[in-house]
C-alpha atoms as a PDB file:
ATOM      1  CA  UNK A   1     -48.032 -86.307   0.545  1.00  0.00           C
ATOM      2  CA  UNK A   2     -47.335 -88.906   3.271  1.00  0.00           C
ATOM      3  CA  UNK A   3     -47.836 -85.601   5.790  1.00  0.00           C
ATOM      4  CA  UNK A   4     -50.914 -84.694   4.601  1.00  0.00           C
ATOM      5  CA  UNK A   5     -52.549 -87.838   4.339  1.00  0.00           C
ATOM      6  CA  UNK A   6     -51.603 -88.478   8.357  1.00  0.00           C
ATOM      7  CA  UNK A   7     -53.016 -84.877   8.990  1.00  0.00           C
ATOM      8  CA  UNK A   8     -56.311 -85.910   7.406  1.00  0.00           C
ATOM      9  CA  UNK A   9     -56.183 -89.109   9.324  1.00  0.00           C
ATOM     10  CA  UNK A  10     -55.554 -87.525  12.626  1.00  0.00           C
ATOM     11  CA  UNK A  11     -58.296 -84.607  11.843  1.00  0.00           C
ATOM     12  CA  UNK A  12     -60.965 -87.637  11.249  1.00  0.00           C
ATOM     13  CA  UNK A  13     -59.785 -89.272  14.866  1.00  0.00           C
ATOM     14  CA  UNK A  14     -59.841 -85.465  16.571  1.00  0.00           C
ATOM     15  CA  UNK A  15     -63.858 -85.077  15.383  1.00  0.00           C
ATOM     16  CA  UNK A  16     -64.726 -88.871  16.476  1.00  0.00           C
ATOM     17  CA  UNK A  17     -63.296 -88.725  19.442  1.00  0.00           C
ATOM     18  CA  UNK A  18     -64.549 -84.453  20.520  1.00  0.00           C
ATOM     19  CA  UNK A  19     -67.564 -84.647  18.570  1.00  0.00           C
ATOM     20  CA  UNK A  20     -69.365 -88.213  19.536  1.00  0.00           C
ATOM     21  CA  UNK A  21     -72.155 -86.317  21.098  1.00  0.00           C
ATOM     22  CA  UNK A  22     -73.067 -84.268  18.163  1.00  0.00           C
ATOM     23  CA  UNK A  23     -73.323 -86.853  15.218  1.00  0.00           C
ATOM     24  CA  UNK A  24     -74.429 -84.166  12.984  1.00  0.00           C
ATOM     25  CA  UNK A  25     -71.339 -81.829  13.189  1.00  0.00           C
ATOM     26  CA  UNK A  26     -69.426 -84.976  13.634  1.00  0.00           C
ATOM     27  CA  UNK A  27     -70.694 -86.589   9.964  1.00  0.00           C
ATOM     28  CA  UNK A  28     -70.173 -83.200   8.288  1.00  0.00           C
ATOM     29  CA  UNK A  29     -66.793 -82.656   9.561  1.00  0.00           C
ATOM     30  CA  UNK A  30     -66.066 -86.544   8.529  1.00  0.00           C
ATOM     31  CA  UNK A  31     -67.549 -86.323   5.380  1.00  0.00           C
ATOM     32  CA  UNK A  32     -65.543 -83.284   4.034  1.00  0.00           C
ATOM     33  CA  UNK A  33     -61.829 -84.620   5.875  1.00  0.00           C
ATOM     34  CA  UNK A  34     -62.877 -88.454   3.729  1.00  0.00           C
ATOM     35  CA  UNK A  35     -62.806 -86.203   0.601  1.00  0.00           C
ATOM     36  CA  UNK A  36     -59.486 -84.079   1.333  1.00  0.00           C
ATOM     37  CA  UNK A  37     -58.234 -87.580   2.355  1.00  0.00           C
ATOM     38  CA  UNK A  38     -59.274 -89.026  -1.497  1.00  0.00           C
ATOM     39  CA  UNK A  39     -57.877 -85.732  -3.182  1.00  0.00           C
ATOM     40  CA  UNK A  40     -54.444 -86.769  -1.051  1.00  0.00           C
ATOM     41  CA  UNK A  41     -55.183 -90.672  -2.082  1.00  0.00           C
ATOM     42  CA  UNK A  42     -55.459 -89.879  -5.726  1.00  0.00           C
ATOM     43  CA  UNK A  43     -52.129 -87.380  -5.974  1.00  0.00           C
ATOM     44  CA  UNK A  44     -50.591 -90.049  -4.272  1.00  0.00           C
ATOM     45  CA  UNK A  45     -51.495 -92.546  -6.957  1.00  0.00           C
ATOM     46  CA  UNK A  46     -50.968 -89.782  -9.952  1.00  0.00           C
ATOM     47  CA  UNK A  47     -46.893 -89.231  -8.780  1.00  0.00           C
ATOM     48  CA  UNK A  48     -46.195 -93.119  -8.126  1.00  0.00           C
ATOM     49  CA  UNK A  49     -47.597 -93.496 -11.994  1.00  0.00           C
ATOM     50  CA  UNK A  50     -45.329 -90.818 -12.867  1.00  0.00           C
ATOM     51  CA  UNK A  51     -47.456 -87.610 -12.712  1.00  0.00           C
ATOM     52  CA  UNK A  52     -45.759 -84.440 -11.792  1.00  0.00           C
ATOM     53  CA  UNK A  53     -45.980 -82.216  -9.367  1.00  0.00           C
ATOM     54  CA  UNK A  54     -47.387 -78.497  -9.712  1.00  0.00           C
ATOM     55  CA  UNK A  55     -46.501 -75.941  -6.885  1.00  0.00           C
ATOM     56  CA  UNK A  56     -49.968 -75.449  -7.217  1.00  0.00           C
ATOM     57  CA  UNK A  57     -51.733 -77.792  -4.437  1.00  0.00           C
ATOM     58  CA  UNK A  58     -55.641 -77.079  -6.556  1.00  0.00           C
ATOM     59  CA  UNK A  59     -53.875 -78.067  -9.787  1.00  0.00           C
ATOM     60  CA  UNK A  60     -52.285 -81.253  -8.457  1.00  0.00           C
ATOM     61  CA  UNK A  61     -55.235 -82.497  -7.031  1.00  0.00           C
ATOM     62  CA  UNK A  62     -56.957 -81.476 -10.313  1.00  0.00           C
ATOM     63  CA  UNK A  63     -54.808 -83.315 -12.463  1.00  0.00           C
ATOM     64  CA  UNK A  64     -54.379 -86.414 -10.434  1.00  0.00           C
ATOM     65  CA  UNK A  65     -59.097 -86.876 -10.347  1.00  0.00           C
ATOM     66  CA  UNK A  66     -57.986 -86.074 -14.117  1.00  0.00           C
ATOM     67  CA  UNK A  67     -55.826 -89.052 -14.395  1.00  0.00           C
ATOM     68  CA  UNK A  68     -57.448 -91.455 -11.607  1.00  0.00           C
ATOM     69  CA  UNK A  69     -60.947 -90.656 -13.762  1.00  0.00           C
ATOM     70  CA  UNK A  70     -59.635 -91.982 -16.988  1.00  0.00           C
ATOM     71  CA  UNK A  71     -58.349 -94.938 -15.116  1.00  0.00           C
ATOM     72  CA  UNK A  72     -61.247 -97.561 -14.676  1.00  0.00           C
ATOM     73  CA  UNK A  73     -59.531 -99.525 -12.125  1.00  0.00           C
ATOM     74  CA  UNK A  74     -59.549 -96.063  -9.902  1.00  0.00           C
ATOM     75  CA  UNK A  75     -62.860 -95.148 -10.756  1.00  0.00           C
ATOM     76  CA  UNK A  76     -64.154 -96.147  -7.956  1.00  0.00           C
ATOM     77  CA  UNK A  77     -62.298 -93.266  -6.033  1.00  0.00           C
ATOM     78  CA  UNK A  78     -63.792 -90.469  -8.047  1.00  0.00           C
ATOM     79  CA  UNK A  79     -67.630 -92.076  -7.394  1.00  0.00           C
ATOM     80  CA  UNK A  80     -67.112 -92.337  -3.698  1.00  0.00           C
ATOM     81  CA  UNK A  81     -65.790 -88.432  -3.753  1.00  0.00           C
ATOM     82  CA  UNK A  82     -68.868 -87.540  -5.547  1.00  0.00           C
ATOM     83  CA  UNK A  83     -71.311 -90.086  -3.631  1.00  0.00           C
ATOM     84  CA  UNK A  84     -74.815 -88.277  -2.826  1.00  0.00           C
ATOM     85  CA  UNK A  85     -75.695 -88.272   0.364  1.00  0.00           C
ATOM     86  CA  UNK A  86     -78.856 -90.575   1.417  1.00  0.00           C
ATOM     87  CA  UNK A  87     -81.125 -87.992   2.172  1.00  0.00           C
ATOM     88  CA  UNK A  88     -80.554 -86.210  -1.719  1.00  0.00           C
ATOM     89  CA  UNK A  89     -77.776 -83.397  -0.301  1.00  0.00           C
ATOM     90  CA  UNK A  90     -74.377 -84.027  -1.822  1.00  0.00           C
END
């Protein structure tokens, strides 16, 4: 998990860093690595409370928004994965 958060992390760097001229490719790209990087966050959080892995990458991250949702302390994740955009896209 450790690995794929970094990837994310390094991804969102790469399209600052190439993209700073084109701030609309640039926000897109950024927008959709922030939400691979919650899915990551939240199976991070589900197997350190004791959730268990699938071989199933989809179903992991499914169960752990599952488990982060019913969690109110975590909500906050979840509505900052699903946060409309300002200009009514989500």
């Amino acid at each position: 998990m450790e690995q794929y958060i970094k990837n994310i992390n390094d991804n969102i760097c790469r399209n600052i860093e190439e993209n700073e001229n084109d701030r609309g490719f640039m926000s897109q790209n950024i927008l959709a690595q922030l939400r691979n990087l919650l899915d990551h966050i939240c199976v991070k959080i589900y197997v350190a409370q004791g959730g268990a892995l699938d071989d199933n990458e989809f179903k992991n991250i499914q169960n752990a928004k599952s488990y982060v949702k019913k969690n109110g302390n975590l909500q906050f994740l979840i509505k900052f994965h699903y946060c409309p955009l300002k200009n009514g896209r989500s």
